[in-house]
N, C-alpha and C. Protein backbone atom coordinates (compact mmCIF):
# COMPACT_ATOMS: atom_id res chain seq x y z
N UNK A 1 0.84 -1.18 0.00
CA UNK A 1 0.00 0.00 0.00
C UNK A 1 0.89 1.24 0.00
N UNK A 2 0.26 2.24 -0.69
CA UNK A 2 1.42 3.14 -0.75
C UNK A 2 1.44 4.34 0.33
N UNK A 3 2.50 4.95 1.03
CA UNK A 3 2.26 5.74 2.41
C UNK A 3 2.94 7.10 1.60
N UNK A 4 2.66 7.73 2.26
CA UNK A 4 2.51 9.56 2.23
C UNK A 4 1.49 9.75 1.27
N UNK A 5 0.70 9.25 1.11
CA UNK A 5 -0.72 9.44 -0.01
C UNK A 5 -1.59 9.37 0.55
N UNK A 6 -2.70 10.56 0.20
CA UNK A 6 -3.99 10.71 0.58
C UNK A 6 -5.01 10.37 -0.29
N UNK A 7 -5.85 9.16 -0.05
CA UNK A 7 -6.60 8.52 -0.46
C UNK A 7 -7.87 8.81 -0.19
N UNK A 8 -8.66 8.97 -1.23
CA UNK A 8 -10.09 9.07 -0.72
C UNK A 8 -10.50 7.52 -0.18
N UNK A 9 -11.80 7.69 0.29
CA UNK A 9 -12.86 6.09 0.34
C UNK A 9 -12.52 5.00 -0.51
N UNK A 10 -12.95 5.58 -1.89
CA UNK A 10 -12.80 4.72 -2.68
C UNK A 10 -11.81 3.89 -2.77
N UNK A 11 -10.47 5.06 -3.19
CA UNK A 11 -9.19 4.34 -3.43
C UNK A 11 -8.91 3.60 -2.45
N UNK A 12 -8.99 3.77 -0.95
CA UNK A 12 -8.50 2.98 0.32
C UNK A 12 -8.94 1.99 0.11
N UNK A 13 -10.30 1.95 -0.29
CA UNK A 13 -11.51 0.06 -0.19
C UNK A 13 -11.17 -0.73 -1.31
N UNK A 14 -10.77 0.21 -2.15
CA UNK A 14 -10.01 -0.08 -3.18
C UNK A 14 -8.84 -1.24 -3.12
N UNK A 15 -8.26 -0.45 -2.22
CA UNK A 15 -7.04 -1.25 -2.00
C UNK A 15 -6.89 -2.37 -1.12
N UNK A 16 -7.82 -2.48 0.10
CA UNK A 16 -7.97 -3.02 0.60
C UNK A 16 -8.21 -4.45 0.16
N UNK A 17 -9.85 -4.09 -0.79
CA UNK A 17 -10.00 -5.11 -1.69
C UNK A 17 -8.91 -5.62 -2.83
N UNK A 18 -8.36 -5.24 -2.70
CA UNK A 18 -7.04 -6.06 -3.60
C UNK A 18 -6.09 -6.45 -2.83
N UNK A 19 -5.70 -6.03 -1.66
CA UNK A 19 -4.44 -6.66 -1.31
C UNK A 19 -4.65 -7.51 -0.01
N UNK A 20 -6.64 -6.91 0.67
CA UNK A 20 -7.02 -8.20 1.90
C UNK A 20 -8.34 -8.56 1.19
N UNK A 21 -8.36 -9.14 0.59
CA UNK A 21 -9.51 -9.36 -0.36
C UNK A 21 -10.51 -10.67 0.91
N UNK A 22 -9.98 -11.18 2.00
CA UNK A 22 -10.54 -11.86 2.85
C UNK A 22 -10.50 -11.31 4.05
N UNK A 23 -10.72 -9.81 4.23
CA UNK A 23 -10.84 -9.45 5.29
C UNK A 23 -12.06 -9.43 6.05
N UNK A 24 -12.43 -9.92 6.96
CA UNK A 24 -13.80 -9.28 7.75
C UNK A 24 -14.27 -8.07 7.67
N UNK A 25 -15.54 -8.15 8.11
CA UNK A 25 -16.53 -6.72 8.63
C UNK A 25 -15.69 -6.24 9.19
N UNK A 26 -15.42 -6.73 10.50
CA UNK A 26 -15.22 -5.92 11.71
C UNK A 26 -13.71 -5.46 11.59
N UNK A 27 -12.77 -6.43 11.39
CA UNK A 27 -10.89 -5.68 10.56
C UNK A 27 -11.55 -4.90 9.95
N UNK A 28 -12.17 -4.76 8.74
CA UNK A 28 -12.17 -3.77 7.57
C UNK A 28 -12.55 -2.33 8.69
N UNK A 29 -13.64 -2.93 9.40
CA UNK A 29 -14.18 -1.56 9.72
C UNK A 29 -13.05 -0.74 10.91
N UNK A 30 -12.07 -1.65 11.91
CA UNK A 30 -10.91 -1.39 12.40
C UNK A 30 -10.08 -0.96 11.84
N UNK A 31 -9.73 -1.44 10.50
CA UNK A 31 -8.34 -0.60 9.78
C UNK A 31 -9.06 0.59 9.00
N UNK A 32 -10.11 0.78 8.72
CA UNK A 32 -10.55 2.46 8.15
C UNK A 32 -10.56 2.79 9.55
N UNK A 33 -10.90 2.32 10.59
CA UNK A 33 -11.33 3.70 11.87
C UNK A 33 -9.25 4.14 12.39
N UNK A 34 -8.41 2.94 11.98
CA UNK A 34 -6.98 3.33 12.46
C UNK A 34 -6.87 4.39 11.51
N UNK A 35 -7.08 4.32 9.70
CA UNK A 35 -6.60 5.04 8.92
C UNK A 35 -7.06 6.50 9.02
N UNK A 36 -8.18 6.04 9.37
CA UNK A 36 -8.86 7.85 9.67
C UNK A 36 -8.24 8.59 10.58
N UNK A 37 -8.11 7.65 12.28
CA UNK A 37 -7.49 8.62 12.84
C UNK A 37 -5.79 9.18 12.71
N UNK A 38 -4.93 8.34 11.84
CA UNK A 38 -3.69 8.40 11.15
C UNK A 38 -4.00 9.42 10.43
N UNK A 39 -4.85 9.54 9.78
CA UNK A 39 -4.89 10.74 8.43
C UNK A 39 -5.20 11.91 9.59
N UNK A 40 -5.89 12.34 10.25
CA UNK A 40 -6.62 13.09 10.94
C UNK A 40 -5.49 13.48 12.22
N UNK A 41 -4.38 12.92 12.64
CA UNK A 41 -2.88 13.26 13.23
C UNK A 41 -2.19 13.65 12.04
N UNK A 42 -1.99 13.49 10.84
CA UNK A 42 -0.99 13.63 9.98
C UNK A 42 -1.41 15.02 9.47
N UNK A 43 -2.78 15.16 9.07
CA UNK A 43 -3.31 16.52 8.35
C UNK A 43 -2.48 17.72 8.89
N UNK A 44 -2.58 18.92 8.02
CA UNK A 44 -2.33 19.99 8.78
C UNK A 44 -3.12 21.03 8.16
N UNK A 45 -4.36 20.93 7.55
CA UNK A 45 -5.84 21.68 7.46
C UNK A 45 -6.20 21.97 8.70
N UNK A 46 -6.23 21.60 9.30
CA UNK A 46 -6.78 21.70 11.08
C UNK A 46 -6.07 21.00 12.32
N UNK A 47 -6.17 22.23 13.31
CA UNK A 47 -5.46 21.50 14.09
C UNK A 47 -6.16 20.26 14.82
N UNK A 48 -4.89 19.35 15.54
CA UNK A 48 -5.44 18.16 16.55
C UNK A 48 -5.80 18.48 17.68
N UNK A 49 -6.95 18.26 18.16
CA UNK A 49 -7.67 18.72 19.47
C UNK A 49 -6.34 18.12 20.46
N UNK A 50 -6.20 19.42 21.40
CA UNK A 50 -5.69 18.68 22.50
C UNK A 50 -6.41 17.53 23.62
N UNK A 51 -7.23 18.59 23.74
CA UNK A 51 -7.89 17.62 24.23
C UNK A 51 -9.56 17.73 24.31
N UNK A 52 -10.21 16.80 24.57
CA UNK A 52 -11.53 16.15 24.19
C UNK A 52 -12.25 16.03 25.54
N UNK A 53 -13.76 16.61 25.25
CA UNK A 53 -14.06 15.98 26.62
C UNK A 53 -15.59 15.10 25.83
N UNK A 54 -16.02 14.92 26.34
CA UNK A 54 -16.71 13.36 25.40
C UNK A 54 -17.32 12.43 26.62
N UNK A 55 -18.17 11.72 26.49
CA UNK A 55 -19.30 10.69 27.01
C UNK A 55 -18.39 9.49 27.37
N UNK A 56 -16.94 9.35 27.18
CA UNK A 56 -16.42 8.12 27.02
C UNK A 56 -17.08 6.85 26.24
N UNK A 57 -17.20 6.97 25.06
CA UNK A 57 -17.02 6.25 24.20
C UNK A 57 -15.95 5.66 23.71
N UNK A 58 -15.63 4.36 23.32
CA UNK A 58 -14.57 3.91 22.55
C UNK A 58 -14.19 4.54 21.26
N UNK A 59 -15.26 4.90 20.64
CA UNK A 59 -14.89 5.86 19.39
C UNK A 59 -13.60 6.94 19.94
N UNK A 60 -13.71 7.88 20.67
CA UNK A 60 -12.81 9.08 20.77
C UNK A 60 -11.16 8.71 21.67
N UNK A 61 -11.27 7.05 21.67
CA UNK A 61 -10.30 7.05 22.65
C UNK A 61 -8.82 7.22 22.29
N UNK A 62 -8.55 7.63 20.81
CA UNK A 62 -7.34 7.44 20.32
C UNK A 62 -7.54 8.93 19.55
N UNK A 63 -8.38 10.10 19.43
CA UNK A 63 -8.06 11.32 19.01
C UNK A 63 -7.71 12.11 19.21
N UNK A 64 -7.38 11.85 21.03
CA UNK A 64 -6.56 12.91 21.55
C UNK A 64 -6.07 12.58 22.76
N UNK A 65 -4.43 12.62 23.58
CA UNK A 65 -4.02 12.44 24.76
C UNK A 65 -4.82 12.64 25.70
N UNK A 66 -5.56 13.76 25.54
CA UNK A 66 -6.15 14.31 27.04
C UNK A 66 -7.58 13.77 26.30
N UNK A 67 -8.07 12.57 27.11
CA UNK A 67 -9.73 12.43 27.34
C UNK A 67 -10.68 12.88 28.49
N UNK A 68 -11.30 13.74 28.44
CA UNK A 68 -12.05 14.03 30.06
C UNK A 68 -13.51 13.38 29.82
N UNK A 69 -13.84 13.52 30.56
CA UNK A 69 -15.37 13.39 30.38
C UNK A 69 -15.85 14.01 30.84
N UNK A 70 -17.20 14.29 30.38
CA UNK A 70 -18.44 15.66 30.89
C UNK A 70 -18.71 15.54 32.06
N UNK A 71 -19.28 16.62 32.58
CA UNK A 71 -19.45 15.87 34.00
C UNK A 71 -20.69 16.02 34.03
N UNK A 72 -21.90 15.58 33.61
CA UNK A 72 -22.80 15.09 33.24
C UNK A 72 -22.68 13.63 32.82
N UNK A 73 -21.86 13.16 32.33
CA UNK A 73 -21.14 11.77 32.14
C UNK A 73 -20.88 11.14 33.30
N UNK A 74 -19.54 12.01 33.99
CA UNK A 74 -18.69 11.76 35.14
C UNK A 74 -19.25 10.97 36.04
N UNK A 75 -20.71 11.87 36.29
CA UNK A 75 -21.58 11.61 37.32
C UNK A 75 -22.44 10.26 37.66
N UNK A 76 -22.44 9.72 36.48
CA UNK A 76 -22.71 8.14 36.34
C UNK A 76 -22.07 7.30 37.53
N UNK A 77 -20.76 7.73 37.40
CA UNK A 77 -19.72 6.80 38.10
C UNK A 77 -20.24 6.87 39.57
N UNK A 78 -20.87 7.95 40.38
CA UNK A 78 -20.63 7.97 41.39
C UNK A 78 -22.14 7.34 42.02
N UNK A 79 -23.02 6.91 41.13
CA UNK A 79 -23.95 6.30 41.18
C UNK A 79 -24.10 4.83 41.78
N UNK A 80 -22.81 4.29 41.29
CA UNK A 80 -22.15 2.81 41.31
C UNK A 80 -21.43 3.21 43.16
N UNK A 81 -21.47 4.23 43.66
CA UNK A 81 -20.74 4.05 44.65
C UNK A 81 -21.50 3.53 45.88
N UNK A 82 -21.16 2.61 46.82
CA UNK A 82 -21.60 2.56 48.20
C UNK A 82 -21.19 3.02 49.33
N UNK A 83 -21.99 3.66 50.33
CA UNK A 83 -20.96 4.41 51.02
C UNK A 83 -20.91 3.28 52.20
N UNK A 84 -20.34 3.43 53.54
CA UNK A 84 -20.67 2.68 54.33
C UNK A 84 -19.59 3.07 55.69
N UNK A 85 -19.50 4.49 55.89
CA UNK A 85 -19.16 5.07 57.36
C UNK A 85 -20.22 6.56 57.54
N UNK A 86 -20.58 6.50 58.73
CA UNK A 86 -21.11 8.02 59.18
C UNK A 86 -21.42 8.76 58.02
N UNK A 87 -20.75 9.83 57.98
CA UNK A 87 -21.69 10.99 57.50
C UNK A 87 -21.87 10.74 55.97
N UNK A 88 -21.22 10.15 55.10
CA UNK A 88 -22.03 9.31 54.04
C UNK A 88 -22.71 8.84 53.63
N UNK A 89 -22.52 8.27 54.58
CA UNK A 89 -23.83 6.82 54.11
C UNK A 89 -25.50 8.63 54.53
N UNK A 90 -25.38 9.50 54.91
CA UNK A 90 -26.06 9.99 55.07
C UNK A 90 -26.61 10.84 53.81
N UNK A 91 -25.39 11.16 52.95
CA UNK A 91 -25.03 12.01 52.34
C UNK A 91 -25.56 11.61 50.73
N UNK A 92 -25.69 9.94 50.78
CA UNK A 92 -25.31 8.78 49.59
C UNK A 92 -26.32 9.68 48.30
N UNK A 93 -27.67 9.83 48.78
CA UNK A 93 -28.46 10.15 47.95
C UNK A 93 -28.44 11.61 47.18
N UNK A 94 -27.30 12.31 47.73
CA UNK A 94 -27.04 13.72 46.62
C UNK A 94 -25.73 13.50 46.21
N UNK A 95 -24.83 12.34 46.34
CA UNK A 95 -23.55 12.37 45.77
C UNK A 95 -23.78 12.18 44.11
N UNK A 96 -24.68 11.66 43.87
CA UNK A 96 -24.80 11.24 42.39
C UNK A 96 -25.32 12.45 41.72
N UNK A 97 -26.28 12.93 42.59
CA UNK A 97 -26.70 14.62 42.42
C UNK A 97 -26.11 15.65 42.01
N UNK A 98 -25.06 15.89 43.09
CA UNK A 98 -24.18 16.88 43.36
C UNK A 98 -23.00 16.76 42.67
N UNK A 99 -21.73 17.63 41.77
CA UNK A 99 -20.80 17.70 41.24
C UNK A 99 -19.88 18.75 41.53
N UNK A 100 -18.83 18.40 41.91
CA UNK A 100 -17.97 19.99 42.00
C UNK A 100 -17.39 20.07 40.35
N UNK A 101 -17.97 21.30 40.10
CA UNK A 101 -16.79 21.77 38.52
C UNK A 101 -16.54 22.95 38.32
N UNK A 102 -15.46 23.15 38.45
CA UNK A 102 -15.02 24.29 37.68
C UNK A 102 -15.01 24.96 39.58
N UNK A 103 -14.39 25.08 40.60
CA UNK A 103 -14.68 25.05 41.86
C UNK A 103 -16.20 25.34 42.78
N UNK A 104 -17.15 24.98 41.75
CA UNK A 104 -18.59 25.25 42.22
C UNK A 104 -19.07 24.06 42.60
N UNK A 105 -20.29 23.87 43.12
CA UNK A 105 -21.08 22.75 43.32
C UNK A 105 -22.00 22.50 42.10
N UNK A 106 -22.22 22.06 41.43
CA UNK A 106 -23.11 21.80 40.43
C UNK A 106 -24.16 20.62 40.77
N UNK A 107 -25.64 20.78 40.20
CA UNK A 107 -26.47 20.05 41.28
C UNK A 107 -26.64 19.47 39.85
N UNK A 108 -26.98 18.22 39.33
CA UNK A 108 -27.59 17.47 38.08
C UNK A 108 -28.71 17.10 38.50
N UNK A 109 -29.64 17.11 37.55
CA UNK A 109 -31.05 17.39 37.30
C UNK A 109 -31.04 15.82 36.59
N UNK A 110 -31.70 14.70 36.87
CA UNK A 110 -31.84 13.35 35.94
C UNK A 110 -33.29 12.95 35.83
């Protein structure tokens, strides 16, 4: 396959189909999602996000070093928590609620 070339769709499936002509769904659909994000680091039309903040999906996990997540997202996690000393276990039912961001309290609405 040839490298420092920018390939549209075509030509890539193109190629693909000629040189993995027995590839799977799921490879095929793995080596376009590597090539995209390769093309999409290499470009210099636009810059590369430093960083991303995102739902945590597997999709975004390779477009940028810094992944955060929303904290509308975040807040999932603390849902899964159990508390189980004093003033917690009191507390349990606004932790999933409640968010510190940005140094405020932020209350989520679900």
């Amino acid at each position: 396959m040839p490298q420092e070339t920018v390939l549209n769709s075509t030509e890539f499936n193109g190629l693909l189909n000629r040189y993995l002509p027995l590839l799977g769904s799921l490879q095929r659909k793995r080596i376009l999602e590597a090539a995209a994000i390769a093309f999409y680091h290499h470009q210099t039309d636009w810059p590369v996000i430093q960083t991303l903040i995102s739902d945590d999906a597997p999709t975004f996990k390779l477009l940028t070093d810094n992944l955060a997540l929303c904290w509308v997202h975040e807040g999932r996690h603390y849902k899964k928590l159990t508390p189980l000393v004093g003033l917690t276990e009191l507390l349990s039912p606004n932790i999933a609620q409640t968010l510190f961001v940005r140094g405020k309290y932020v209350t989520v609405i679900s």
